[in-house]
Protein backbone atom coordinates (compact mmCIF):
# COMPACT_ATOMS: atom_id res chain seq x y z
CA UNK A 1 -9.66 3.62 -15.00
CA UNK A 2 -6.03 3.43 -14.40
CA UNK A 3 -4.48 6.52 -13.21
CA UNK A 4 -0.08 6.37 -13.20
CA UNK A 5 2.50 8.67 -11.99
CA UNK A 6 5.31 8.36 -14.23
CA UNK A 7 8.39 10.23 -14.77
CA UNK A 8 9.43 11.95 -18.35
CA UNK A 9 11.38 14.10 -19.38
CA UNK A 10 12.76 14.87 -16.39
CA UNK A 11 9.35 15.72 -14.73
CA UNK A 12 7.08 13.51 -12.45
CA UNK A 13 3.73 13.24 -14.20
CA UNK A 14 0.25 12.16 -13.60
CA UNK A 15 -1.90 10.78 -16.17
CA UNK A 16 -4.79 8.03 -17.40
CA UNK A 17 -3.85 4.96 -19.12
CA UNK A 18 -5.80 4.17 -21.83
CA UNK A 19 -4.30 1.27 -24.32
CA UNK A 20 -0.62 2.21 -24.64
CA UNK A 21 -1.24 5.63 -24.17
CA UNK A 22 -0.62 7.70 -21.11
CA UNK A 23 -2.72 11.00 -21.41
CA UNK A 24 -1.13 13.50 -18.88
CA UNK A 25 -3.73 15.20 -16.33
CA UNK A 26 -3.29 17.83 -13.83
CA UNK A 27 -2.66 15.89 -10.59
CA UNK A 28 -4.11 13.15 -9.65
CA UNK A 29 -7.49 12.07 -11.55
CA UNK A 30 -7.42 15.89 -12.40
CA UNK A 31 -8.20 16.98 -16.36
CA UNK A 32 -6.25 15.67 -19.26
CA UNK A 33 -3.79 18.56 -20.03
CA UNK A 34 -3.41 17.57 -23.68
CA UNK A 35 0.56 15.81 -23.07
CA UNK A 36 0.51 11.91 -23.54
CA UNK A 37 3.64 9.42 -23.10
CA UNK A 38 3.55 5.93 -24.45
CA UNK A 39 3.04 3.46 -21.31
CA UNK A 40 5.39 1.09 -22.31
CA UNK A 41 8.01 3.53 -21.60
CA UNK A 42 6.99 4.93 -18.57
CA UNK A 43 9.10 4.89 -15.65
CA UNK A 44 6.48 4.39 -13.07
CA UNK A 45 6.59 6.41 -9.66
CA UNK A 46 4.62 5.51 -6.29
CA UNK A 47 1.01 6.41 -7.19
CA UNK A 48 0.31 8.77 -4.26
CA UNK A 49 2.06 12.03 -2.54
CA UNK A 50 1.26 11.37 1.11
CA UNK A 51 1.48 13.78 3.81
CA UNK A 52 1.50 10.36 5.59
CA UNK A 53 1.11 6.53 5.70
CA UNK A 54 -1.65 5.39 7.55
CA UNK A 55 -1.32 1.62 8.14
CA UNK A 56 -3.06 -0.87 10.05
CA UNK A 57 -1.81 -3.67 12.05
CA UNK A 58 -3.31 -6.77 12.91
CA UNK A 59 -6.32 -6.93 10.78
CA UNK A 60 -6.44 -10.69 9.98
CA UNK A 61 -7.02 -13.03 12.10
CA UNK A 62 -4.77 -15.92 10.80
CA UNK A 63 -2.05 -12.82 10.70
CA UNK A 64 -2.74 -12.06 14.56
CA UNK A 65 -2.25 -15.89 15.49
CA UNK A 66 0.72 -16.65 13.20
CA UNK A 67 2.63 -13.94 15.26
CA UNK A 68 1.10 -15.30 18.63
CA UNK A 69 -1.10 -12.33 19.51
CA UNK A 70 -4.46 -14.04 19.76
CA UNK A 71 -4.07 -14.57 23.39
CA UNK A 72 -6.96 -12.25 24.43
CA UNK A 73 -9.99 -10.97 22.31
CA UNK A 74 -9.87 -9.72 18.86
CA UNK A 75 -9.28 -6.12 18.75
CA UNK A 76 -12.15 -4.00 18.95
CA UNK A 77 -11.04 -1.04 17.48
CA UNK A 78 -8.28 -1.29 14.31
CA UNK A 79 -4.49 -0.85 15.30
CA UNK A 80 -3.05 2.12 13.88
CA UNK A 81 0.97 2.83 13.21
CA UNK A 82 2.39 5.64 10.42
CA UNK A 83 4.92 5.73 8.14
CA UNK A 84 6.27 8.46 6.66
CA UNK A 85 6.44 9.80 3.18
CA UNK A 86 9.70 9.06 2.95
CA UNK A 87 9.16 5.16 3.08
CA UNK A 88 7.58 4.90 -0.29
CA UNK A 89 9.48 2.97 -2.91
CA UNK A 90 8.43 2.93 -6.60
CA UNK A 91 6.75 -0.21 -8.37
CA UNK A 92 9.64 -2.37 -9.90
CA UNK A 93 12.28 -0.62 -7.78
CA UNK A 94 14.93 -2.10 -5.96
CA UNK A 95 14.79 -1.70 -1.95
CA UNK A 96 18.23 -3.02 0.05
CA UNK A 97 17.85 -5.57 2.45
CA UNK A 98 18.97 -3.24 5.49
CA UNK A 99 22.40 -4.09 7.56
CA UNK A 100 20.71 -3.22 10.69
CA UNK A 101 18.39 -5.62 10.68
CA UNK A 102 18.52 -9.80 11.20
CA UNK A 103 14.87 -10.35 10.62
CA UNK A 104 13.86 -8.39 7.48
CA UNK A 105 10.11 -9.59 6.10
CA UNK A 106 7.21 -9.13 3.83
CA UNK A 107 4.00 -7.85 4.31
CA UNK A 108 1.46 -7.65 1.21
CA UNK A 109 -1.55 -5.50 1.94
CA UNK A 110 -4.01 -3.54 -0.20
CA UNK A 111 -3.71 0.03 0.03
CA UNK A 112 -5.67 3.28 -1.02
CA UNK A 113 -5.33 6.58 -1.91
CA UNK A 114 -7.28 9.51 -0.48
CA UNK A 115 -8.87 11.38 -3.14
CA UNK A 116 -10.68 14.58 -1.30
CA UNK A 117 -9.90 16.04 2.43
CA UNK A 118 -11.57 13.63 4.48
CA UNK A 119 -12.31 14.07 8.13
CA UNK A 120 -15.42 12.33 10.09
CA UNK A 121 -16.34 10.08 7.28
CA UNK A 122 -19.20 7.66 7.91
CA UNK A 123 -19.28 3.98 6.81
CA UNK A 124 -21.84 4.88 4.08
CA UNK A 125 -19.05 8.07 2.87
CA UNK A 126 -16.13 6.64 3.57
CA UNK A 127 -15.47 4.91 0.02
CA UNK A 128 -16.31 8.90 -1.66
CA UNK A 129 -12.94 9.92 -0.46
CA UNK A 130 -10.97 7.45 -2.03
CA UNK A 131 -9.26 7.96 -5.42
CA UNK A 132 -8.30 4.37 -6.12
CA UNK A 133 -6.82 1.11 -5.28
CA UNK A 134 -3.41 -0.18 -5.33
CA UNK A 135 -0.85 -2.71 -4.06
CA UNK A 136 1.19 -2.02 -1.01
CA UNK A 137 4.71 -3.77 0.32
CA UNK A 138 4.76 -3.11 4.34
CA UNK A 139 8.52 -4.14 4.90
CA UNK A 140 9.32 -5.06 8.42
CA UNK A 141 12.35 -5.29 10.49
CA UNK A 142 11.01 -7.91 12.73
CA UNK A 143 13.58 -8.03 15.00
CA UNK A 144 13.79 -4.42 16.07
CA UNK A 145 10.02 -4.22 15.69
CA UNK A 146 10.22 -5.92 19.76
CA UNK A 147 12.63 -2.77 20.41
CA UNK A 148 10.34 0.34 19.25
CA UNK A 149 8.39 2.27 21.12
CA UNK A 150 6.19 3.09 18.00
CA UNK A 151 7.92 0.32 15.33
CA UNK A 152 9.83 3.82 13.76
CA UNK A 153 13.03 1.87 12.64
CA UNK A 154 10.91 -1.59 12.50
CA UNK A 155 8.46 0.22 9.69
CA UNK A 156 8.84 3.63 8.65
CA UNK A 157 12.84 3.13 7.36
CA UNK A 158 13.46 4.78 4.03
CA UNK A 159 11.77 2.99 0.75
CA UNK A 160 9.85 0.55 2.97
CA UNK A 161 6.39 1.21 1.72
CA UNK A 162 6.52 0.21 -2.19
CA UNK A 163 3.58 1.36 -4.10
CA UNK A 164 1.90 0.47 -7.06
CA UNK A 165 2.44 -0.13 -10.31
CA UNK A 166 -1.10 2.23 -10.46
CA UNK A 167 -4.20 3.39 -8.95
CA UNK A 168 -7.24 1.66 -10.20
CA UNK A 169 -10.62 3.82 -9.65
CA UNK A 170 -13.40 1.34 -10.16
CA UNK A 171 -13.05 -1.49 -7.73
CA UNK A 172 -15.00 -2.63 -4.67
CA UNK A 173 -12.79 -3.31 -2.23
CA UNK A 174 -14.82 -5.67 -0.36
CA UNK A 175 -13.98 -9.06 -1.55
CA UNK A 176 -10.54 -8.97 -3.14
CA UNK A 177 -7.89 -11.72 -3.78
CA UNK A 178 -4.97 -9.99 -2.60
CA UNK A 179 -1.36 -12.53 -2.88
CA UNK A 180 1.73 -12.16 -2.04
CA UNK A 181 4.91 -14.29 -3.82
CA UNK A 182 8.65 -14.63 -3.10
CA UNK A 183 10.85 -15.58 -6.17
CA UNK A 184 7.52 -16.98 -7.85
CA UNK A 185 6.17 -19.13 -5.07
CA UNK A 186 3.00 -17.88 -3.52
CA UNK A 187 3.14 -16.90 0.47
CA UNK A 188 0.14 -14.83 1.06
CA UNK A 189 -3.03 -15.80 -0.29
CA UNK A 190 -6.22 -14.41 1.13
CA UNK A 191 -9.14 -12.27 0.37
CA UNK A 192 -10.11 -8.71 1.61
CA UNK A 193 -13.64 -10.32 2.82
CA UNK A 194 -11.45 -11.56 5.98
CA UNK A 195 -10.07 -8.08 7.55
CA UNK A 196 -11.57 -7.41 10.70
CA UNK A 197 -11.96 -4.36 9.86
CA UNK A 198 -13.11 -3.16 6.65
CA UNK A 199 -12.28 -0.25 4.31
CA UNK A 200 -14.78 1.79 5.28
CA UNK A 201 -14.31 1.09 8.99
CA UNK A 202 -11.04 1.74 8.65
CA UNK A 203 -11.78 5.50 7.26
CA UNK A 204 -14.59 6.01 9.40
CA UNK A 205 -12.18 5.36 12.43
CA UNK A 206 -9.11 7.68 11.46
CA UNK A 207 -10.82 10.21 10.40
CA UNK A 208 -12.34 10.79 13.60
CA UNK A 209 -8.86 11.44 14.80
CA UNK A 210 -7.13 12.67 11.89
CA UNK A 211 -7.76 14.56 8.78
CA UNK A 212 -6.64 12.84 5.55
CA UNK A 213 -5.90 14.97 3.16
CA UNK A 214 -5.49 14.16 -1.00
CA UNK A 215 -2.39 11.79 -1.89
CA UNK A 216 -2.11 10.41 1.79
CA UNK A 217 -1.66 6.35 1.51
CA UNK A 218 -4.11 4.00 4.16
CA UNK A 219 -2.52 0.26 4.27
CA UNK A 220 -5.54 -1.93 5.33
CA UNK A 221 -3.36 -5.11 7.13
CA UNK A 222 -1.47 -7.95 5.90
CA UNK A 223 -3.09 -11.56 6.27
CA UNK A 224 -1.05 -14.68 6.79
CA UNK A 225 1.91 -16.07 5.49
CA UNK A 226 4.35 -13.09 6.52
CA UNK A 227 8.45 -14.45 6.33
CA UNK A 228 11.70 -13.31 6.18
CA UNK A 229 13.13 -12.04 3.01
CA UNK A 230 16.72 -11.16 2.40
CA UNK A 231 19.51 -9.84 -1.05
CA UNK A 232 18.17 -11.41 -4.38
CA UNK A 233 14.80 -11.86 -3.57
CA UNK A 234 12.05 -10.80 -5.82
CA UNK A 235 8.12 -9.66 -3.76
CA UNK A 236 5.48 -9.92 -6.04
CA UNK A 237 2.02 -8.53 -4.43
CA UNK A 238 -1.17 -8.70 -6.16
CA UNK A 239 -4.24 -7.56 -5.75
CA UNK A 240 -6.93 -8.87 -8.11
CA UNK A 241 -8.63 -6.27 -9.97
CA UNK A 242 -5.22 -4.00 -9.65
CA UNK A 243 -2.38 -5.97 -11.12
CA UNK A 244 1.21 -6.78 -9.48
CA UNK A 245 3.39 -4.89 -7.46
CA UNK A 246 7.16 -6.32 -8.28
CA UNK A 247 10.05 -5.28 -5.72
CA UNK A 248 13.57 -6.85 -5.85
CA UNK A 249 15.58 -6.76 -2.41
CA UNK A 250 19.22 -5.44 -3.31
């Protein structure tokens, strides 16, 4: 099942898709309230309201050599950074390459959305709490990423988590072909099957820290390919079984 969050008259809406029709719920995956939209003129919003952006760095192995960080041993626990709400961008939205930054760069990832409070989840629980599957856009300031002390300007700017185009509720999240392409030529293409850590590991490991609560967003790491990006370029992501995530940089 598809779920959307659209906007319409005026209001931001939830709601299943089903053919061309968007039948409104009550929050996310909650009961149909009876509204309905036609899809094909939805204006879709970021599938998630986050209290936060859990995101995980360094995941793939090819990712951790291209940027010369495979001097030691693999990590043995997964790298965690945060974004904040306000970093989320819509699906088909426009983000503007920033002025602050020289080094400016993709990051295609596949992302989740907490369905239920989760805290101490197990490996064999872990996939309960999530609602559903989607395409994420972690956009980088490379350069000023080196300067950080936690990567705040480098990753958690405004609008530099795009989201979407819609969570998908039936997928494993195991073995997925997840791509990433600038101006229609493929840089990113990998499967799921190579994170070092998994979904569930991933879960099972924040939530023994922190308690995730309905709507927040968990990136799972970007695999090779990562480059700059800069005004006029168009990031596809796409996650197999979920569809495509378009951004243009303004």
């Amino acid at each position: 099942m598809k779920l959307v969050r659209m906007e319409w008259n005026g209001g931001a809406h939830w709601g299943e898709v089903s053919g061309e029709t968007v039948h409104f719920t009550a929050g996310m995956a909650g009961s149909r309230t009876g509204e309905a939209a036609p899809f094909n003129e939805a204006a879709l919003l970021p599938p998630a309201e986050p209290t936060k952006i859990v995101c995980v760095g360094r995941n793939y192995l090819d990712h951790i050599r291209e940027l010369g960080n495979d001097k030691g041993d693999l990590p043995t626990e997964p790298g965690i950074f945060l974004k904040g709400p306000n970093a989320l961008a819509e699906p088909g939205g426009t983000v503007d390459a920033p002025d602050w930054s020289d080094n400016f760069h993709f990051e295609g990832e596949l992302a989740l959305v907490i369905g239920t409070r989760a805290r101490d989840l197990t490996p064999e629980t872990a996939l309960s709490a999530v609602a559903g599957y989607t395409c994420g856009l972690d956009l980088t300031a490379r350069d000023l990423q080196k300067q950080d002390l936690q990567w705040f300007r480098a990753k958690a700017a405004d609008r530099f988590c795009p989201l979407g185009p819609w969570l998908e509720t039936e997928l494993d999240p195991a073995d997925l072909r997840l791509r990433t392409r600038i101006n229609g030529e493929t840089r990113q293409d990998s499967r799921t099957s190579l994170m070092i850590f998994d979904v569930p590991a991933i879960l099972t490991y924040v939530t023994r820290f922190v308690t995730l609560e309905p709507g927040d967003v968990v990136l799972t790491g970007t695999p090779e390919g990562v480059g700059p990006i800069k005004a006029g370029d168009t990031v596809e992501v796409e996650v197999e079984g979920v569809g495509v995530l378009v951004t243009r940089i303004g």
